[in-house]
Structure formats: C-alpha cells, structure tokens
N, C-alpha and C. Protein backbone atom coordinates (compact mmCIF):
# COMPACT_ATOMS: atom_id res chain seq x y z
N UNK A 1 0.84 -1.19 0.00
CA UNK A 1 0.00 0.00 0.00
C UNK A 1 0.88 1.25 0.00
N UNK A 2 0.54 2.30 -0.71
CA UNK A 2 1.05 3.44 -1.23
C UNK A 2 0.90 4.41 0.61
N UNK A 3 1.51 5.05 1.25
CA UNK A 3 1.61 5.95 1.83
C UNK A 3 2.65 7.05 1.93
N UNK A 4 3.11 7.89 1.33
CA UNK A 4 4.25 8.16 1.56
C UNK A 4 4.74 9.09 2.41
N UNK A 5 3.52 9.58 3.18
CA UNK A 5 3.39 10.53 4.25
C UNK A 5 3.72 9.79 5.44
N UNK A 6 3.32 8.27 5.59
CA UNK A 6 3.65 7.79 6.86
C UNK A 6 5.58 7.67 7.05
N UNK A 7 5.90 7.93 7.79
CA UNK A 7 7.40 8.02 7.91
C UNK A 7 7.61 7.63 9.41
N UNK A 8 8.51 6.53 9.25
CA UNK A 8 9.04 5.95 10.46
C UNK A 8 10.07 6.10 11.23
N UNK A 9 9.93 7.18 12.04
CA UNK A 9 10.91 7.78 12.70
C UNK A 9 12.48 6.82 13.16
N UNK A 10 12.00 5.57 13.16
CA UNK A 10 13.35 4.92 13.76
C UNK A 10 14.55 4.61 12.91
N UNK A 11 13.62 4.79 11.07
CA UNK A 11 15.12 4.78 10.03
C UNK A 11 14.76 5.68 9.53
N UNK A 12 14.56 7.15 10.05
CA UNK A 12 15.12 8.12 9.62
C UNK A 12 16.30 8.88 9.65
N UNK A 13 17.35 8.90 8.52
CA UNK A 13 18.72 9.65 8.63
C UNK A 13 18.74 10.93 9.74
N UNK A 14 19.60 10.77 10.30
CA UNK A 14 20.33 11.89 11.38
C UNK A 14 20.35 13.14 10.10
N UNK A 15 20.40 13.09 9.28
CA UNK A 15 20.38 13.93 8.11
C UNK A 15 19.13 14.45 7.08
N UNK A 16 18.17 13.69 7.62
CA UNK A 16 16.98 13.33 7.12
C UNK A 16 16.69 12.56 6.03
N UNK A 17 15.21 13.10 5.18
CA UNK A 17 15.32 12.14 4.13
C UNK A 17 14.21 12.77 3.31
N UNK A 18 15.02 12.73 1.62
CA UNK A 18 13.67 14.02 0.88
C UNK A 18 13.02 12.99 0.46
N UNK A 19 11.94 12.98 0.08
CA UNK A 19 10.60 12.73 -0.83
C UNK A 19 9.72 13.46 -1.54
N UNK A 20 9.71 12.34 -2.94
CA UNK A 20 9.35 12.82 -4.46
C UNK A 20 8.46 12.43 -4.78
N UNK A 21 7.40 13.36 -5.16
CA UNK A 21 6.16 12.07 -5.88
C UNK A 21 4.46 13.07 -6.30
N UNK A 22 4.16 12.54 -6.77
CA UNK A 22 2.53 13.17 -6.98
C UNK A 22 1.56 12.35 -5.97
N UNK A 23 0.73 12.53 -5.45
CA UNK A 23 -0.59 12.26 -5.00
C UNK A 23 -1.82 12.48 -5.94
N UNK A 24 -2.79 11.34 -5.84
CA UNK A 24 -3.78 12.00 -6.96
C UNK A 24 -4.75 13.04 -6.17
N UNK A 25 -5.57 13.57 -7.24
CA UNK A 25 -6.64 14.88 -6.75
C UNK A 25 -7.49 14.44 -5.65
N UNK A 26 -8.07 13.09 -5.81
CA UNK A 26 -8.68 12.61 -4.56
C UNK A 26 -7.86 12.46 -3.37
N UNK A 27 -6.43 12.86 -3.06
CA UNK A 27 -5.99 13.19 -2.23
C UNK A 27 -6.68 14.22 -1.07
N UNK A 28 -7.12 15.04 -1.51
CA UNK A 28 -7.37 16.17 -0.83
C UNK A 28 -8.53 15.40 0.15
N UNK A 29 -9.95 14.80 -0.66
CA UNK A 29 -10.93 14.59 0.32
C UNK A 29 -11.85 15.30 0.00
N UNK A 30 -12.05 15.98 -0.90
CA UNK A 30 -13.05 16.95 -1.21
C UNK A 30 -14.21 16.42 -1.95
N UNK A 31 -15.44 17.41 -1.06
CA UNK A 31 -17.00 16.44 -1.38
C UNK A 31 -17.08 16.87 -2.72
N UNK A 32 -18.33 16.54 -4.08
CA UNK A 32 -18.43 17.31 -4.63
C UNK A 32 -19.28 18.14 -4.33
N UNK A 33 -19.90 19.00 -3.39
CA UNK A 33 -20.33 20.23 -3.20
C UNK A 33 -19.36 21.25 -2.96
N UNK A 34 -17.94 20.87 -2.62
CA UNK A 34 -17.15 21.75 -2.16
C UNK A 34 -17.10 22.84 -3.40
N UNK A 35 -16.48 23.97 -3.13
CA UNK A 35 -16.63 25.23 -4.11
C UNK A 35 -15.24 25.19 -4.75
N UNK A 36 -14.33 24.33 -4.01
CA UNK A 36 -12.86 23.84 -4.58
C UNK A 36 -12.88 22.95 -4.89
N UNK A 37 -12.34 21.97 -5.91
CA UNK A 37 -11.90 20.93 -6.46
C UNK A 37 -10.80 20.95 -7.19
N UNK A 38 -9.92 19.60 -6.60
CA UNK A 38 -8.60 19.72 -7.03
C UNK A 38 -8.79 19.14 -8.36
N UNK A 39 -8.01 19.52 -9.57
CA UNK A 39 -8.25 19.06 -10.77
C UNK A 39 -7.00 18.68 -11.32
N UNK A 40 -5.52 18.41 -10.04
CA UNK A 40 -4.39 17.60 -11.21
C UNK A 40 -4.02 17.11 -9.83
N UNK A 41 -2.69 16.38 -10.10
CA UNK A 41 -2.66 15.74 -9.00
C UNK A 41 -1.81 16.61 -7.81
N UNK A 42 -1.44 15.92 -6.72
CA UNK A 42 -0.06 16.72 -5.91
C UNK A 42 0.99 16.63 -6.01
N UNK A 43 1.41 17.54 -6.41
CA UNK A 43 3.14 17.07 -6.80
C UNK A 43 3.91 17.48 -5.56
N UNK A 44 4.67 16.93 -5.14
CA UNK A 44 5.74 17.41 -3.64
C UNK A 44 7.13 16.86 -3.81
N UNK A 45 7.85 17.87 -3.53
CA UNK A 45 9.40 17.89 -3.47
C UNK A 45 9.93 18.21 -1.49
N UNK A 46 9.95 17.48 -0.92
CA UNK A 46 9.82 17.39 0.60
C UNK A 46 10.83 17.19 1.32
N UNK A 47 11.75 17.71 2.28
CA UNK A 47 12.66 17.23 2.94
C UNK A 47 12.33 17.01 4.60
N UNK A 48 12.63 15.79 5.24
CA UNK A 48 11.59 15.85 6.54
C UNK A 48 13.17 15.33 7.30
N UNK A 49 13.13 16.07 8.28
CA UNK A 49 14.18 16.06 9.41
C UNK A 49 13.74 16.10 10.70
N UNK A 50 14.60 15.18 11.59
CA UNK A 50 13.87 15.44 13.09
C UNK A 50 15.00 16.14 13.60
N UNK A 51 14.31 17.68 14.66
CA UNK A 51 14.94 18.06 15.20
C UNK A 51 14.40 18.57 17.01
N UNK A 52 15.23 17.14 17.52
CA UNK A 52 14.43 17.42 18.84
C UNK A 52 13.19 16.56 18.88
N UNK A 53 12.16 17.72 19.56
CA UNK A 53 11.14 16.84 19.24
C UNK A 53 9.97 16.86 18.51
N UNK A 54 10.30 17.53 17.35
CA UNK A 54 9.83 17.32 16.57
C UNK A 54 10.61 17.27 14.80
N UNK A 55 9.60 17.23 13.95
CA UNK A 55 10.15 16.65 12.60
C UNK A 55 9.30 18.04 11.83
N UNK A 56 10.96 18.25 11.45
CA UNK A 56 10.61 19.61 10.42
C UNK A 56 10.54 18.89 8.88
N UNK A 57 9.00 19.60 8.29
CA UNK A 57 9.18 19.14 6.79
C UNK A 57 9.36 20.47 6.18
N UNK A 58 10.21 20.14 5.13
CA UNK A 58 10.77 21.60 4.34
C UNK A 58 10.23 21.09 2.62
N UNK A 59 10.32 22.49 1.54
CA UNK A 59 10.20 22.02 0.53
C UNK A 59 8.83 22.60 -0.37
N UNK A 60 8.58 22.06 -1.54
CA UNK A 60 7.39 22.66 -2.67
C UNK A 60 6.20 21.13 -2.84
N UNK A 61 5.42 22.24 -2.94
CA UNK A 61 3.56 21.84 -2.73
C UNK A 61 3.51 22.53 -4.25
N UNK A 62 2.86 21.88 -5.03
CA UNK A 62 1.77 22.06 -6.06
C UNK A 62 0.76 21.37 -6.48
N UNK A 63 -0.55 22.13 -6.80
CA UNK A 63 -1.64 21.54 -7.25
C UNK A 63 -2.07 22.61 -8.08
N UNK A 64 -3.13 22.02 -8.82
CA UNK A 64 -4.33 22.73 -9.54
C UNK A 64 -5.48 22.75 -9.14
N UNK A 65 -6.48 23.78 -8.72
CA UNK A 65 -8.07 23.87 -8.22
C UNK A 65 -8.67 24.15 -9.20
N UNK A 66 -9.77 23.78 -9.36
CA UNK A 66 -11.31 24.68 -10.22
C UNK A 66 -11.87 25.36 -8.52
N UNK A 67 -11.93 26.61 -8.81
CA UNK A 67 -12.16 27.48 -7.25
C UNK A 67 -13.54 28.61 -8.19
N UNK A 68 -14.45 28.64 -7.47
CA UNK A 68 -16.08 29.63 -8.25
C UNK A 68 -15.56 30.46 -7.15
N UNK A 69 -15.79 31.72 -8.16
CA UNK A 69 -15.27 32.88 -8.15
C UNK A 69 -16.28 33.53 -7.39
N UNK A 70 -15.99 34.28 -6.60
CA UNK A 70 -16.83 35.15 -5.54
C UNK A 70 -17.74 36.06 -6.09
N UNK A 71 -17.39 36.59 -7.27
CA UNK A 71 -17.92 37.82 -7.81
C UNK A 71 -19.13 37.33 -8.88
N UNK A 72 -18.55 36.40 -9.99
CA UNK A 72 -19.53 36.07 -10.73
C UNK A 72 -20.02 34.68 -11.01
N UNK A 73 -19.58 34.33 -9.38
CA UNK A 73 -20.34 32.41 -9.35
C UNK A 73 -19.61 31.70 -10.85
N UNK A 74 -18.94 32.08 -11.34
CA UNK A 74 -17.93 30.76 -12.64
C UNK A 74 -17.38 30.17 -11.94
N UNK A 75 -16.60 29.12 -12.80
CA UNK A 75 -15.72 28.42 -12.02
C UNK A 75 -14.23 28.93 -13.13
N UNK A 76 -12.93 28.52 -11.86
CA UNK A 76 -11.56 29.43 -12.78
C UNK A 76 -10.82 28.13 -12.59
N UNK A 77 -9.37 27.79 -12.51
CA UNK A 77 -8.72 27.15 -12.22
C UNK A 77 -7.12 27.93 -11.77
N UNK A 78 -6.78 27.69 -10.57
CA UNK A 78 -6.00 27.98 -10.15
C UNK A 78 -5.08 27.53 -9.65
N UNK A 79 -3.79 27.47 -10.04
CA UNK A 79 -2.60 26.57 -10.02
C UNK A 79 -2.11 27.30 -8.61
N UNK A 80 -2.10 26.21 -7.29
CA UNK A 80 -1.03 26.64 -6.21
C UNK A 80 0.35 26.29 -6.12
N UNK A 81 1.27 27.40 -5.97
CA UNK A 81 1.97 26.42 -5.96
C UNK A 81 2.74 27.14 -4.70
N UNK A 82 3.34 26.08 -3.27
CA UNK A 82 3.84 26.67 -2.41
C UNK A 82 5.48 26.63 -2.54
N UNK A 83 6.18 27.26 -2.69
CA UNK A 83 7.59 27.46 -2.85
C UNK A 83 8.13 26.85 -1.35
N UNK A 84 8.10 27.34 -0.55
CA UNK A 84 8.63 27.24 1.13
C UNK A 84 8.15 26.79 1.75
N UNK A 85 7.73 25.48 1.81
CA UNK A 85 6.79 25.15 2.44
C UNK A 85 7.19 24.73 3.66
N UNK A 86 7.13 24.94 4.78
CA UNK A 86 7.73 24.33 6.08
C UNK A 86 6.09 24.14 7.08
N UNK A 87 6.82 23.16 7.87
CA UNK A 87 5.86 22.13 8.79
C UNK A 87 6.41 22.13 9.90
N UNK A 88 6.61 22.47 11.29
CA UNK A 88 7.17 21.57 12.61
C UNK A 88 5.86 21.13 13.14
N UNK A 89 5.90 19.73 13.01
CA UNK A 89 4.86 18.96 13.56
C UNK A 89 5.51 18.04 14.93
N UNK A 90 5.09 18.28 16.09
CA UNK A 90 5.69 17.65 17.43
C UNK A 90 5.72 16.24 17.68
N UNK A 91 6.83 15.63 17.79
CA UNK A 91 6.58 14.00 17.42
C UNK A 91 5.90 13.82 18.93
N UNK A 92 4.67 12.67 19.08
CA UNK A 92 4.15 12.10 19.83
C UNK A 92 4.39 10.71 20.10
N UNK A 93 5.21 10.07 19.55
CA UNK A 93 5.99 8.81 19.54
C UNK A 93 7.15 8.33 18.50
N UNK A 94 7.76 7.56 18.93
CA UNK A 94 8.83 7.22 18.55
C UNK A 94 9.14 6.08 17.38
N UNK A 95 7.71 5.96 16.99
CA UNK A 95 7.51 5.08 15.92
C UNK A 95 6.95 5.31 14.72
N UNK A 96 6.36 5.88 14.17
CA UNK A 96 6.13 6.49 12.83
C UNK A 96 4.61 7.65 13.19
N UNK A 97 4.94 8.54 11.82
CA UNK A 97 4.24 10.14 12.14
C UNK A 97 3.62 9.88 10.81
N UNK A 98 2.10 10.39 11.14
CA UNK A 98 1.59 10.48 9.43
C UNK A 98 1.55 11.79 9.65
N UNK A 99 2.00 11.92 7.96
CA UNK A 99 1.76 13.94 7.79
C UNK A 99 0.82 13.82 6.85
N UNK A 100 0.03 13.22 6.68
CA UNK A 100 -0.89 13.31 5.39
C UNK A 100 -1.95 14.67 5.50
N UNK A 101 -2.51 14.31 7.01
CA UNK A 101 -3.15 15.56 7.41
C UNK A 101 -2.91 17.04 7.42
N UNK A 102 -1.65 16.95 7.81
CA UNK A 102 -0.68 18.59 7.78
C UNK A 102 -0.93 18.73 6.31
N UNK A 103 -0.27 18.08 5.58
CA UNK A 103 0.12 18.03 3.83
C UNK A 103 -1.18 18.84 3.23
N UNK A 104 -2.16 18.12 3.36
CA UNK A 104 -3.43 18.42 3.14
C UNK A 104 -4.10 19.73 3.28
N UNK A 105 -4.28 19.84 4.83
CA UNK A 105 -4.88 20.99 5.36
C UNK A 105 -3.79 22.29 4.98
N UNK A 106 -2.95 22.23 5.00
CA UNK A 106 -1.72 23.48 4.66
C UNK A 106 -1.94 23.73 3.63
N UNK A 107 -1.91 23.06 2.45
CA UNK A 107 -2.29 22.80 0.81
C UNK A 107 -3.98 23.53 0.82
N UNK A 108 -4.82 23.56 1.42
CA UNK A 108 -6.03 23.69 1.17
C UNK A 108 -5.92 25.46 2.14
N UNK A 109 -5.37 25.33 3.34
CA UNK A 109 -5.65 26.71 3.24
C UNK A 109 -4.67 27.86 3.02
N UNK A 110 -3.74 27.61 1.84
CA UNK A 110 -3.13 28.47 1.04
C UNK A 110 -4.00 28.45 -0.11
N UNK A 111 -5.11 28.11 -0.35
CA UNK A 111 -5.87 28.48 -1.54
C UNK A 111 -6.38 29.93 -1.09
N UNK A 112 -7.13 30.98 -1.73
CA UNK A 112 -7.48 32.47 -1.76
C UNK A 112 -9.08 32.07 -0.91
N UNK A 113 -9.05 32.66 0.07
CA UNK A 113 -10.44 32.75 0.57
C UNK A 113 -11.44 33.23 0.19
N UNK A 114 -10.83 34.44 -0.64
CA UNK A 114 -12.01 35.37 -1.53
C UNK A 114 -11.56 34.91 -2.89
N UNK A 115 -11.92 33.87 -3.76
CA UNK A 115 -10.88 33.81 -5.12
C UNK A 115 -12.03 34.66 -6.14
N UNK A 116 -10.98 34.98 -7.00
CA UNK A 116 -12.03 35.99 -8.24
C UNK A 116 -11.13 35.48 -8.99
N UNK A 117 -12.05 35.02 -10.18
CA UNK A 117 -11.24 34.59 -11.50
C UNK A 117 -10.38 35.76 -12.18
N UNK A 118 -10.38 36.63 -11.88
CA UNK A 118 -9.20 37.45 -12.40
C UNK A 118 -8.09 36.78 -11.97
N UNK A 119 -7.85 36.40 -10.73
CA UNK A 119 -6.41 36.10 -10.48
C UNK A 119 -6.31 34.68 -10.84
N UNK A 120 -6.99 33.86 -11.60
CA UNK A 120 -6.82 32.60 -11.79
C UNK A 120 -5.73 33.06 -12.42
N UNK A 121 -4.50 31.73 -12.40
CA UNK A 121 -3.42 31.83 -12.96
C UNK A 121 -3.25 30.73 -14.29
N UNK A 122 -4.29 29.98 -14.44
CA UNK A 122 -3.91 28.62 -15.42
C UNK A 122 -4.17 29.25 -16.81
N UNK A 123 -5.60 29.91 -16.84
CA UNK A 123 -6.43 30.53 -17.95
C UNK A 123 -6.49 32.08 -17.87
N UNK A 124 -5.54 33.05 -17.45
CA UNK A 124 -5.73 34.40 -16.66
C UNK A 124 -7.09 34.41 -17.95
N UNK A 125 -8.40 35.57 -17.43
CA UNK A 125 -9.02 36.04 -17.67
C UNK A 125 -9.78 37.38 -16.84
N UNK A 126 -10.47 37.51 -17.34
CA UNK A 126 -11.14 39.45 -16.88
C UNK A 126 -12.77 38.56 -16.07
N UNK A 127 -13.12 39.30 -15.42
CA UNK A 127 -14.16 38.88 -14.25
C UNK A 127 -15.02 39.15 -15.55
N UNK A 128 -16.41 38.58 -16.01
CA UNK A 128 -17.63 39.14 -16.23
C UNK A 128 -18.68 39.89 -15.71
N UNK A 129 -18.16 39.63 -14.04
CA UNK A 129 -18.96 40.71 -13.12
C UNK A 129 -18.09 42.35 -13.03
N UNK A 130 -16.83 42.48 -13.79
CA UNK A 130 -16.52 43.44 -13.34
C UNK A 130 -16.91 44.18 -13.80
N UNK A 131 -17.22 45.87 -12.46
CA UNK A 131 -18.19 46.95 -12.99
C UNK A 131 -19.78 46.91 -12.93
N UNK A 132 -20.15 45.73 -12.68
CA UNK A 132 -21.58 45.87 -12.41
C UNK A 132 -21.34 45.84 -10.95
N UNK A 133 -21.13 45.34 -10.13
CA UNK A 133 -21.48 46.15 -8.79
C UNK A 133 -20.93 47.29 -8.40
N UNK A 134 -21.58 48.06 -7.32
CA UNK A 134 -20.97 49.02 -7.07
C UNK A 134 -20.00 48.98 -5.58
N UNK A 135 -19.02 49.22 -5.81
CA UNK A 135 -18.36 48.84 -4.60
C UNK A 135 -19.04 49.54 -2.95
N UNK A 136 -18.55 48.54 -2.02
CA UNK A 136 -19.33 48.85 -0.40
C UNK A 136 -18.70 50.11 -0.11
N UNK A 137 -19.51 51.49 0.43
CA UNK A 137 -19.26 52.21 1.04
C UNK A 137 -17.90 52.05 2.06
N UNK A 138 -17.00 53.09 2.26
CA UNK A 138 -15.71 52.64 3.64
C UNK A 138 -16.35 52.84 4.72
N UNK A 139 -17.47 54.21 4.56
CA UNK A 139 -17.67 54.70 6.46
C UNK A 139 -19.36 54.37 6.12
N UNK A 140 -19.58 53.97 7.28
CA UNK A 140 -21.28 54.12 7.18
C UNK A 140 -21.68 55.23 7.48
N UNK A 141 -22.92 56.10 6.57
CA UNK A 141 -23.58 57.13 6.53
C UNK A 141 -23.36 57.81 8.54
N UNK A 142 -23.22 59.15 8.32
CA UNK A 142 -23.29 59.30 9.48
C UNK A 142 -25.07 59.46 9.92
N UNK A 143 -24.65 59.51 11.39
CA UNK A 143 -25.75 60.02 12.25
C UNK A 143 -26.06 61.66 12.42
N UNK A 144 -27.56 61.67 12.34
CA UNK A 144 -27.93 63.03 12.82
C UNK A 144 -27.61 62.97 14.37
N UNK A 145 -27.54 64.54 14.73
CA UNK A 145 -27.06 64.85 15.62
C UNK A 145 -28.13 64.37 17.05
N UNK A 146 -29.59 64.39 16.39
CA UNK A 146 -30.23 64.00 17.86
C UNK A 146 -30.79 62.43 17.67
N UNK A 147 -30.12 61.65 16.99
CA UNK A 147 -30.59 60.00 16.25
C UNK A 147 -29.92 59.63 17.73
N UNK A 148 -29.69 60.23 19.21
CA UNK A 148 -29.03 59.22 20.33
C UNK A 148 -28.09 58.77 19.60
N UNK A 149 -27.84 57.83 20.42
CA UNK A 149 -27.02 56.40 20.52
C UNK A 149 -26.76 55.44 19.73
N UNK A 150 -28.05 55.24 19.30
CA UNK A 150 -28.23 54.44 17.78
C UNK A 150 -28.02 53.23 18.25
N UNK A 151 -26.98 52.33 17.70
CA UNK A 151 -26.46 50.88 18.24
C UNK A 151 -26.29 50.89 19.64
N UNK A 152 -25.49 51.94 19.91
CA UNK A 152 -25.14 51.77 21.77
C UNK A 152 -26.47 51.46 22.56
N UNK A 153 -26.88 52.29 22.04
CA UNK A 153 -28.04 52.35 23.36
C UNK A 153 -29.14 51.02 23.17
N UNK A 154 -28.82 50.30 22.07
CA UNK A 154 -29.69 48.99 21.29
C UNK A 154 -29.07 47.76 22.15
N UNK A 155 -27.16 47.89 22.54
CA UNK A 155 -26.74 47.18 23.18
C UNK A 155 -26.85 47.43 24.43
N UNK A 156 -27.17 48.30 25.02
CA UNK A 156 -27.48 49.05 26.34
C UNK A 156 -28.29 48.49 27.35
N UNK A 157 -29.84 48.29 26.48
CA UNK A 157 -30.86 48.05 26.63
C UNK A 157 -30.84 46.08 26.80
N UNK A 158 -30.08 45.28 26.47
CA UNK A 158 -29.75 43.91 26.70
C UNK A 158 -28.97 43.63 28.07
N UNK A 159 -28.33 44.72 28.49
CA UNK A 159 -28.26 44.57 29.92
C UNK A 159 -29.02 44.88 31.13
C-alpha cells in the first residue's frame, strides 16, 4: 500500500530524508459540493528532518483547483503552488508520524479565501462581473445629531 506521508521515525537519517512524488486529486478529500476541487494531482518535493522533538518538513507543494469565483459564481482554475513550504509537527511517539493531514490541510488553506477569476493563474481572464457592482461604502452614513445612541443604546438596553 502506497503511503508516503507515513514516515518511520526509527530509520530516519540523522540527516533526514527528501521525498518525491505526486498524490492524486482525490488526495485532498473533497465532497463534490465543495466550491474547490482539485483538478491535477499533488506534486511534492519534501525534505523531513527530526529536530528534537519534533520533525521539520521543508520544501514545494503544487496543485491545480477549479475554485467559483466570488464575484460572478464561474468556475476558474488555479494553479497553487507553495515554494517554502515548512511544517514543525511535534513528534508524539517514537515510531512512525503520518503527515498526510498537515500536507493536506496546509495545501487547502493556502488556496485564496475570496478567489475571483481574475487572479486565476492557469487561464488568466477578466471577471464578467466586473463593474456591475458598485463597490461597499468605507464609512457608514453618518448620524444626525439628535438619532441618540443608535447601536449603543440597542446594546445598552440587553443589559
């Protein structure tokens, strides 16, 4: 069986030890309702060292997403790719560490929280929503001078 995240601390080099390889897209775990879907596989270039007590992973993360765009509900595709990727994960025993989870979750939230297909990087393109909305006000309208309290006195009144 394929794991290559599980790593067994007891023949690991005093020097460590890199690892090469893709993961497929069903790596990630993602439902299809999710608004991300990975669409190539994982590629990782990884160096994992123990120092102390724990095991530093160093090294590059890439994938490809289809990520729907905030602005005009499409879908874009967006190539991540993490250059630096570092991990200190705290060893809890002395016999093998899965990082599959770290790998994963780190990979998923370096994706854009707000993504807009403008910045897709695979297909760059121009938003279709751009210019029809009008952007949110910075300050909210002020208050007349005898409007009280307004909110304060709304939270006031709950005590």
């Amino acid at each position: 069986m394929h794991h290559p995240f599980h790593i067994d601390l007891r023949n690991l080099p005093s020097d460590g030890k890199d690892i090469t390889g893709t993961e497929p897209a069903s790596f990630f775990g993602l439902e299809p309702q999710d608004a991300a879907q990975a669409v190539s596989p994982l590629k990782y270039e990884l160096h994992l060292e123990k120092d102390g007590d724990e095991i530093v992973v160093t090294g590059r993360l890439e994938a490809t997403f289809r990520l729907e765009c905030g602005r005009c509900l499409e879908t874009f595709e967006h190539r991540l790719v993490i250059e630096d990727y570092l991990a200190e994960i705290p060893l809890e025993s002395k016999g093998t560490i899965n990082l599959t989870d770290t790998i994963r979750e780190d990979t998923l939230v370096a994706l854009p929280s707000y993504p807009r297909c403008e910045a897709g990087n695979v297909r760059p393109r121009q938003c279709p929503a751009e210019g029809k909305f009008e952007p949110a006000p910075e300050m909210a309208a002020a208050e007349t001078e005898n409007a009280g309290r307004g909110v304060w006195d709304a939270l006031n009144k709950l005590n």
